[in-house]
Protein backbone atom coordinates (compact mmCIF):
# COMPACT_ATOMS: atom_id res chain seq x y z
CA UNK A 1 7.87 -11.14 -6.55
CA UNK A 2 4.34 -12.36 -8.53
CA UNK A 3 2.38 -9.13 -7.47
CA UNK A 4 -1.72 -8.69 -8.84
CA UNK A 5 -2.41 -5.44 -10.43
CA UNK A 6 -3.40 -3.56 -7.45
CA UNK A 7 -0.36 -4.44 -5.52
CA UNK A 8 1.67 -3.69 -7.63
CA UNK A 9 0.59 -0.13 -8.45
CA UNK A 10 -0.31 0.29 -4.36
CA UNK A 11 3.79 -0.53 -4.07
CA UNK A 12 5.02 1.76 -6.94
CA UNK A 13 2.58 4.23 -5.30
CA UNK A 14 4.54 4.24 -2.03
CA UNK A 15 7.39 4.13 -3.31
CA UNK A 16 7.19 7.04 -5.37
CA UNK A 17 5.78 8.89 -2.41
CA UNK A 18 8.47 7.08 0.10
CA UNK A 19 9.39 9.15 3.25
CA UNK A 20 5.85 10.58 3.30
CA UNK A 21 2.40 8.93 4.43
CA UNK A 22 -0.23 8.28 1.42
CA UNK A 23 -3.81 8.90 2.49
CA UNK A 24 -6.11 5.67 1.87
CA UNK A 25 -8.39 7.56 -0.09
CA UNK A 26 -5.56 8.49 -2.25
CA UNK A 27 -4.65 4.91 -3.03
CA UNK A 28 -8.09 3.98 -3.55
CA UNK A 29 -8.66 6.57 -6.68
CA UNK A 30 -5.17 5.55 -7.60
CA UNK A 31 -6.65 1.76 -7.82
CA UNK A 32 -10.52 2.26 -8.75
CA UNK A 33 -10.31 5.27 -10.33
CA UNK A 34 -13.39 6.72 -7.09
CA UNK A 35 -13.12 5.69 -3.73
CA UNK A 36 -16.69 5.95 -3.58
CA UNK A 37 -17.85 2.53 -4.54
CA UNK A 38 -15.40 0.50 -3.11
CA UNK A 39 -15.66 -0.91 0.32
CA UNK A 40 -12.82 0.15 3.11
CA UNK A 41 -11.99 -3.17 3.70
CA UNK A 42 -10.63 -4.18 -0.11
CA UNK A 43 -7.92 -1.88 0.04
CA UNK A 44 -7.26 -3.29 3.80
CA UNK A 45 -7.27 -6.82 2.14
CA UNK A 46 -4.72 -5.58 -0.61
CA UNK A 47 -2.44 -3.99 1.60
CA UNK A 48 -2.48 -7.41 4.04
CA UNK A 49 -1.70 -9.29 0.51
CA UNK A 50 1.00 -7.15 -0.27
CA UNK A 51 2.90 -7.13 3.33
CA UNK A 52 2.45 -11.22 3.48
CA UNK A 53 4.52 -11.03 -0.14
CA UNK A 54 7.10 -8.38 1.20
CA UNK A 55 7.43 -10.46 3.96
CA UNK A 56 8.22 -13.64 2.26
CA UNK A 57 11.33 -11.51 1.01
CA UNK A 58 12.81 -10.13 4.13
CA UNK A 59 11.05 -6.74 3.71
CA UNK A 60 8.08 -7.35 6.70
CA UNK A 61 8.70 -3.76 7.70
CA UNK A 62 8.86 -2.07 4.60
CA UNK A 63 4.91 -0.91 4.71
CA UNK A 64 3.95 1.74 7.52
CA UNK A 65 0.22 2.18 9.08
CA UNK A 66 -0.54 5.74 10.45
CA UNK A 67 -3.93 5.76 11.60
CA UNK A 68 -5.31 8.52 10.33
CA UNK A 69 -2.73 9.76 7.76
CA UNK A 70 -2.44 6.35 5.40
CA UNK A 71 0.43 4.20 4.82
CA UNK A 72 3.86 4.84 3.82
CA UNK A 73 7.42 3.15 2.80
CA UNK A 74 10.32 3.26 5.49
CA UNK A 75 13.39 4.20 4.03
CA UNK A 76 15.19 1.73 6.35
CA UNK A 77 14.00 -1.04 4.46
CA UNK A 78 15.26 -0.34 1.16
């Protein structure tokens, strides 16, 4: 799987977290160090990037959206 940078730490990320929901804000300092200056949308961009990929392998349900809690990894995926 050719992942960028961000992807690729947003997946390890997840998966370290897996069973629980990571909080947006939490990727974001994971990615660019403060959330502050980055615009809402990149990280929605990244995370569209990275589901297209996952997809592309058979794993199109392996990233979870809870509004309001942040995404997570479903263990029945993997």
């Amino acid at each position: 799987l050719d992942l960028t940078r961000n992807e690729l730490r947003t997946l390890e990320l997840l998966l370290q977290k897996k069973g629980t929901f990571v909080a947006r804000e939490v990727i974001m300092v994971r990615l660019w160090e403060d959330e502050s200056f980055i615009d809402d949308n990149t990280l929605a961009v990244t995370i569209a990037r990275l589901r297209k990929k996952l997809k592309n392998i058979g794993l199109d349900q392996l990233i979870v959206t809870k509004k309001g809690m942040g995404y997570s990894v479903t263990e029945e995926e993997l």
